[in-house]
Protein backbone atom coordinates (compact mmCIF):
# COMPACT_ATOMS: atom_id res chain seq x y z
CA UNK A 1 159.49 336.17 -52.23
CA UNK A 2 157.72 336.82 -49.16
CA UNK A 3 155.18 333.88 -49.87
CA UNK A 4 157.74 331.74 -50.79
CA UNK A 5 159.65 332.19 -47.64
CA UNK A 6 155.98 332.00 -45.66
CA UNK A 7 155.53 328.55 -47.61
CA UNK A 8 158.71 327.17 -46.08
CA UNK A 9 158.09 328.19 -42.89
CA UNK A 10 154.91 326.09 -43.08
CA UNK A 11 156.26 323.39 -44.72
CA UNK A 12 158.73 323.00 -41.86
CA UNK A 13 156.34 323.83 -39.21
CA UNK A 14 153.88 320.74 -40.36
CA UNK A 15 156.93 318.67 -40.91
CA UNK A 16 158.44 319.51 -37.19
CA UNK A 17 154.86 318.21 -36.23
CA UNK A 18 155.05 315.33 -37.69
CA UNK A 19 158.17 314.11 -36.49
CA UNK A 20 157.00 315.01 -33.03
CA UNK A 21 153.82 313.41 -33.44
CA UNK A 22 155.60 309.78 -34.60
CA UNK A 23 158.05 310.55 -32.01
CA UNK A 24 155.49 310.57 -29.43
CA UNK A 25 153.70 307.33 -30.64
CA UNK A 26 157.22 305.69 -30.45
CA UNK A 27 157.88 306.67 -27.09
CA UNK A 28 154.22 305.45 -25.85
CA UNK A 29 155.59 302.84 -24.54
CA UNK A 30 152.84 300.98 -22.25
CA UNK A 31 150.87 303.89 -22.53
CA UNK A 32 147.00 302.24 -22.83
CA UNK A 33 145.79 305.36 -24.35
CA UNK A 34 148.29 305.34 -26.97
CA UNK A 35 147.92 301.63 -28.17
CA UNK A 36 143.99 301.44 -27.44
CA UNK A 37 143.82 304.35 -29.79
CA UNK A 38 146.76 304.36 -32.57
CA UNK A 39 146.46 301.61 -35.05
CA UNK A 40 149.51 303.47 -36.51
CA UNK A 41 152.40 300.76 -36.21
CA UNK A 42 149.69 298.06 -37.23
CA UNK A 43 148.70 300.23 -40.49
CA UNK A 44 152.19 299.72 -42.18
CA UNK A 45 151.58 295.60 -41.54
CA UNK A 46 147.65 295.89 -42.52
CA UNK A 47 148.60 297.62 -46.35
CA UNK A 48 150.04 293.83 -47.20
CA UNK A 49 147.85 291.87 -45.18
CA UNK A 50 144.30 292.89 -44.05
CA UNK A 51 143.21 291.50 -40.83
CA UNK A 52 140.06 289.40 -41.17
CA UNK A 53 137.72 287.76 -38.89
CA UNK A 54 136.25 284.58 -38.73
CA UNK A 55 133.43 284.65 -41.77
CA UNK A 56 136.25 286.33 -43.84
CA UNK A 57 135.16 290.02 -43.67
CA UNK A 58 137.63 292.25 -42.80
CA UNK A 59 138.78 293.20 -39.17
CA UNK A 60 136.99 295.97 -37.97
CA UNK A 61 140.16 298.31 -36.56
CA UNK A 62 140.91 298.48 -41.09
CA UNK A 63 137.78 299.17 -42.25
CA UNK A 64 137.88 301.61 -44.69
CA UNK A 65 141.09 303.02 -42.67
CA UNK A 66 139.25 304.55 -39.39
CA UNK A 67 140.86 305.01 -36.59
CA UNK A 68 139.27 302.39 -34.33
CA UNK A 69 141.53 299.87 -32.69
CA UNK A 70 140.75 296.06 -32.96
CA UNK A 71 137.80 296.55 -29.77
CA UNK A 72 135.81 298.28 -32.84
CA UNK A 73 135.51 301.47 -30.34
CA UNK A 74 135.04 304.80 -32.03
CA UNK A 75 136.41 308.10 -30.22
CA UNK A 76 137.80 306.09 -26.89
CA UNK A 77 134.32 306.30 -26.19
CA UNK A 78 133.25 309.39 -26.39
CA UNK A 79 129.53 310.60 -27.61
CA UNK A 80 129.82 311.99 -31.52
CA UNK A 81 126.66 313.67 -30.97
CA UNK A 82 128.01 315.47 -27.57
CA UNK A 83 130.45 317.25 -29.48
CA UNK A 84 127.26 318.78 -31.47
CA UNK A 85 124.74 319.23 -29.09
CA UNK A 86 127.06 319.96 -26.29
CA UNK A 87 129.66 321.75 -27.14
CA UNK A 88 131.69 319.72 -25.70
CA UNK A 89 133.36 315.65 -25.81
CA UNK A 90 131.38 313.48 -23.31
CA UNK A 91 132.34 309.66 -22.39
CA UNK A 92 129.06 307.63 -23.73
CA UNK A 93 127.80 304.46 -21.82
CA UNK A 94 128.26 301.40 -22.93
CA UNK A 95 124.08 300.61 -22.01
CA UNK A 96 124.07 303.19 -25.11
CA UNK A 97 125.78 301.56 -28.17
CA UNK A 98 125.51 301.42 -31.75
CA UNK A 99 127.08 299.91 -34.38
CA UNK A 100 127.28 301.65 -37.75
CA UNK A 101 129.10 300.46 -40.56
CA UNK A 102 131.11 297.86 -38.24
CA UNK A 103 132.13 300.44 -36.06
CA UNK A 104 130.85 301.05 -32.40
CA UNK A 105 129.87 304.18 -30.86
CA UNK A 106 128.97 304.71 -27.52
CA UNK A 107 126.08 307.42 -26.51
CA UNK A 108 125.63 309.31 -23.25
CA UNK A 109 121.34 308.62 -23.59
CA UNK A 110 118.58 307.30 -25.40
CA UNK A 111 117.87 310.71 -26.67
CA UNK A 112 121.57 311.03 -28.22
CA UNK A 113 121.06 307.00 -30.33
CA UNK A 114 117.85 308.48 -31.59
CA UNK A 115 119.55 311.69 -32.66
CA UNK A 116 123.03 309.47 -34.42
CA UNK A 117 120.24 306.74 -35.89
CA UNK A 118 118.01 309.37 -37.75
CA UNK A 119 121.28 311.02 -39.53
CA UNK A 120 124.62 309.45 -38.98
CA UNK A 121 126.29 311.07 -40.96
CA UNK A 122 125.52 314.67 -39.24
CA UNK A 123 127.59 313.16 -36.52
CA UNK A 124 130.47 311.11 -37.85
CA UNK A 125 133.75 312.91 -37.57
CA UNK A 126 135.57 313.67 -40.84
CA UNK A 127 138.90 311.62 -41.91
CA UNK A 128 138.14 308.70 -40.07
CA UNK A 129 138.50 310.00 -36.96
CA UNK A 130 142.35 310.52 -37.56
CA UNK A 131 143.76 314.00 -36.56
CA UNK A 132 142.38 316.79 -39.17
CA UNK A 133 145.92 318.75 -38.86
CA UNK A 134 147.83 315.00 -39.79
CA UNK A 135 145.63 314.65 -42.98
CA UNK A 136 146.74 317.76 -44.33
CA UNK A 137 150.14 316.90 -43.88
CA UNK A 138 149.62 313.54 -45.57
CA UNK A 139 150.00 311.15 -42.24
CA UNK A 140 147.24 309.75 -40.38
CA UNK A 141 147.94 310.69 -36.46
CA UNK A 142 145.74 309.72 -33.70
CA UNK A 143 143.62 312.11 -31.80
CA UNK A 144 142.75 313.34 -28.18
CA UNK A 145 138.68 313.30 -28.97
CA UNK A 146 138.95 315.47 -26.44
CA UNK A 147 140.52 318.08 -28.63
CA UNK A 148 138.06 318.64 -31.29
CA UNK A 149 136.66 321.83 -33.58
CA UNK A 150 133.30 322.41 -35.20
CA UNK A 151 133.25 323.83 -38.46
CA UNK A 152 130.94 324.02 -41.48
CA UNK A 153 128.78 321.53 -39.56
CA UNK A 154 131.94 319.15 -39.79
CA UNK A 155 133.98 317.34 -36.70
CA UNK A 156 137.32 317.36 -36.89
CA UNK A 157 139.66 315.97 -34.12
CA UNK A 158 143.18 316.88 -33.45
CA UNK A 159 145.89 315.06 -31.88
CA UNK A 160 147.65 316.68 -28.77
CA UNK A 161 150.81 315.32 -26.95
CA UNK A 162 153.46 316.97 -24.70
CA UNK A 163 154.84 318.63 -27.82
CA UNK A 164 152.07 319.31 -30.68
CA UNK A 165 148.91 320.60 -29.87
CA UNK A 166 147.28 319.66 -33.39
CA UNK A 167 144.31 322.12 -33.01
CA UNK A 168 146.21 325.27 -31.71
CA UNK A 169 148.45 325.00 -34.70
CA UNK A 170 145.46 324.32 -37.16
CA UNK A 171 143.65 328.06 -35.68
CA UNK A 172 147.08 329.48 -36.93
CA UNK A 173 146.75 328.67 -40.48
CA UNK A 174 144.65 328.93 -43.17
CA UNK A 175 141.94 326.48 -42.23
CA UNK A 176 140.06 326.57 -46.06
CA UNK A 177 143.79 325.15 -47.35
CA UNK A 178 144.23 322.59 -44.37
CA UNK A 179 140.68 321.27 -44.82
CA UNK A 180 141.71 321.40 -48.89
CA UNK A 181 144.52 319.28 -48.48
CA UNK A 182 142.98 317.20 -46.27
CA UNK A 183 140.59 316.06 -47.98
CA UNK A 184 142.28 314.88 -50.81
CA UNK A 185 144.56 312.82 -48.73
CA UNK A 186 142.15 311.57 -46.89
CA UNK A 187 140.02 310.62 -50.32
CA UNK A 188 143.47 309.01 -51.61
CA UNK A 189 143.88 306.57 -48.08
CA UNK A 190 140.11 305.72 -47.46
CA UNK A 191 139.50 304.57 -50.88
């Protein structure tokens, strides 16, 4: 009984979230973060029609669900391999870009394109780039890539707004069973 109970107290926890988290997009407004970032509100239009470019491959802000808005811009900017070697989420430099699989990342040195080029996928943050607490909870939220956890050699980003901090309630639960979940919905939207 006491699980049970502790189950719906979860349930409605991660659904409270949610709702705040959508309610927060909505109220964005002007916000540039918001729409340089969410490609929310444009995913419900891309499931019936993909956005494509001009030699008929598809727009780069849908490929293979990421969240990168249509500039192709991965993290706002910031340097995948920071969060690894730093500790810590660092603005790249544009001088310092790379494209990998139609999707731009910026670098804060030479030393840091070197380090992405020889193993990508070391450095690539897990569901996309979408908010690690949102996939477990079957909705793809945008993140603050300035909130962010290391674990199991893994990135995951979290999305934090006036209401939800994403990562704060994520250290509160069972992470094994959040990182469970979200894989599989993360496997069932990215194809």
């Amino acid at each position: 009984m006491k699980n049970r109970k502790h189950s719906n107290v979860t349930v409605a926890l991660l659904s409270l979230i949610t709702v705040l988290a959508v309610a927060n997009i909505n109220w964005a407004g002007p916000n540039k973060q918001h729409q340089a970032t969410c490609d929310c509100q444009k995913n419900q239009e891309a499931s019936s029609m993909v956005s494509m470019t001009q030699d008929n491959q598809p727009g780069r802000a849908y490929i293979h669900g990421y969240n990168v808005p249509y500039t192709g811009l991965a993290l706002e900017g910031y340097s995948p391999v920071s969060y690894f070697t730093e500790g810590v989420a660092q603005k790249g430099d544009p001088q310092f870009a790379v494209d990998h699989n139609n999707v731009t990342y910026y670098f804060t040195s030479a030393k840091q394109v070197q380090q992405f080029k020889a193993n990508p996928q070391r450095y690539l943050p897990e569901y996309g780039g979408w908010c690690a607490l949102g996939m477990a909870i079957s909705e793809k939220l945008p993140i603050d890539p300035r909130l962010f956890k290391l674990a199991n050699g893994k990135l995951y980003l979290f999305l934090r707004n006036p209401k939800v901090d994403a990562l704060a309630v994520w250290n509160q639960k069972n992470e094994a069973d959040l990182i469970q979940k979200a894989d599989v919905y993360w496997k069932k939207v990215s194809g």
